[in-house]
C-alpha atoms as a PDB file:
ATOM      1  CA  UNK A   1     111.413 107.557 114.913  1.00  0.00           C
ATOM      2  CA  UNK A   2     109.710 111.309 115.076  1.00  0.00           C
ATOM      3  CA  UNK A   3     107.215 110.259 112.105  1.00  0.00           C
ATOM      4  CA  UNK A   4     106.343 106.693 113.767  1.00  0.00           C
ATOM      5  CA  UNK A   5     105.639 108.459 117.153  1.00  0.00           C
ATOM      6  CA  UNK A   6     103.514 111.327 115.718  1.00  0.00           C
ATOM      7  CA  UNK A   7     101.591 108.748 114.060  1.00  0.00           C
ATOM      8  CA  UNK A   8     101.539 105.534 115.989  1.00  0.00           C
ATOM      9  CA  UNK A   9     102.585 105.924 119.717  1.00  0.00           C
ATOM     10  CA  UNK A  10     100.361 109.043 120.192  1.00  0.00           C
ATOM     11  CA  UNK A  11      97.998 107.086 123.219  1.00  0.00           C
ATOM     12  CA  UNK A  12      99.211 104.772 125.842  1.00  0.00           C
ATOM     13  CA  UNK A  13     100.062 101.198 124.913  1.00  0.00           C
ATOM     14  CA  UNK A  14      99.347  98.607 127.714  1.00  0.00           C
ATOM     15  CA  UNK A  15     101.820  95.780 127.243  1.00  0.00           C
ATOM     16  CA  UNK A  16     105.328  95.283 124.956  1.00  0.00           C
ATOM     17  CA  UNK A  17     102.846  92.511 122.408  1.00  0.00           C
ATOM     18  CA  UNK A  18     100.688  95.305 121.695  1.00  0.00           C
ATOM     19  CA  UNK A  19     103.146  97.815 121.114  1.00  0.00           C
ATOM     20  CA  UNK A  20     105.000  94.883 118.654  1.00  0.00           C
ATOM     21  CA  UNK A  21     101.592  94.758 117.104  1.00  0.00           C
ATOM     22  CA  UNK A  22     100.944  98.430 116.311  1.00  0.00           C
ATOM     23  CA  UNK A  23     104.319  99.017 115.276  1.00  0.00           C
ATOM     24  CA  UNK A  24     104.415  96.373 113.224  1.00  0.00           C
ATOM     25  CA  UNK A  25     101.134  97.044 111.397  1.00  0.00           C
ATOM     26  CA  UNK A  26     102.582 100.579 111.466  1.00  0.00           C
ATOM     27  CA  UNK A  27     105.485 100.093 109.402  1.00  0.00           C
ATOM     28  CA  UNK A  28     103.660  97.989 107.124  1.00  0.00           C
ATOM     29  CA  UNK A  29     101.242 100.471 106.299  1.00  0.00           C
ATOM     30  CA  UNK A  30     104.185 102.887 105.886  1.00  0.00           C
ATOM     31  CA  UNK A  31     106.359 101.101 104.116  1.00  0.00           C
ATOM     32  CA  UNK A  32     103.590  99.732 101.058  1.00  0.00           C
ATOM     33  CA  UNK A  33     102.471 103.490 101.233  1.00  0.00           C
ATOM     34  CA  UNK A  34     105.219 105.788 100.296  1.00  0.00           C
ATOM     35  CA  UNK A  35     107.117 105.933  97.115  1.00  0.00           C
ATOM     36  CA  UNK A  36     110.485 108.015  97.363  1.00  0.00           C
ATOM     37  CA  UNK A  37     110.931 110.318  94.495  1.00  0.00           C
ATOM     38  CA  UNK A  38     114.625 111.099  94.091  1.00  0.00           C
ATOM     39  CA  UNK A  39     115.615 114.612  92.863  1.00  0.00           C
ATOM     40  CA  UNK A  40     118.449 115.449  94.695  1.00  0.00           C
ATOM     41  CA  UNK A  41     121.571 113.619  92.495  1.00  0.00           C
ATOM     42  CA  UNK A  42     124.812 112.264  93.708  1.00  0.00           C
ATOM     43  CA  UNK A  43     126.243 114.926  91.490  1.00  0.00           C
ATOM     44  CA  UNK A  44     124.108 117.466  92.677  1.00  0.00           C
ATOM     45  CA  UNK A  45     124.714 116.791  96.375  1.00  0.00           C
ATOM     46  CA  UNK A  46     128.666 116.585  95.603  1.00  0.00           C
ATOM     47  CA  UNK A  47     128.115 120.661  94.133  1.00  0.00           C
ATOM     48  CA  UNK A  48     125.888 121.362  97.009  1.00  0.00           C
ATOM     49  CA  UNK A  49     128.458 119.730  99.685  1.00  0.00           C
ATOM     50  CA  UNK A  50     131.778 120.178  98.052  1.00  0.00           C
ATOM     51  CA  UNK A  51     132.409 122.314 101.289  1.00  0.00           C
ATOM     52  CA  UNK A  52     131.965 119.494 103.681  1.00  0.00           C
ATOM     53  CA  UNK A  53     133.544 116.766 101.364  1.00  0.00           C
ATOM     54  CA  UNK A  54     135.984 118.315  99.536  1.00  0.00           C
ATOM     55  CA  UNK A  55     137.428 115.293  97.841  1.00  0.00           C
ATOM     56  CA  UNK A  56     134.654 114.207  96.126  1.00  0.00           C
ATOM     57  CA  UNK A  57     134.042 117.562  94.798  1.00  0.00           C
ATOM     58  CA  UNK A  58     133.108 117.691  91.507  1.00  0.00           C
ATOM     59  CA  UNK A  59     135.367 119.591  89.258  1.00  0.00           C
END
């Protein structure tokens, strides 16, 4: 919600269709954009969290 306000809601929108509209277009945009490169492994977050989660702590 922070990223889509910074970057889409920034000026006044005059009516709920317009605001449909720019989101809309917005998340498109985003969406087709960004590609999501994992580094962070379930097995690495399990070491890293093992504190919070306990049992599923890997040995």
């Amino acid at each position: 919600m922070s990223v889509l306000s910074n970057q889409c809601l920034k000026e006044r929108i005059p009516d709920i269709e317009s605001l449909k509209e720019q989101v809309s277009a917005w998340t498109n945009d985003h969406n087709n954009s960004k590609v999501v490169n994992w580094q962070f492994t379930t097995d690495d977050a399990r070491i890293k969290l093992r504190k919070l989660h306990p049992a599923y702590a890997v040995s």
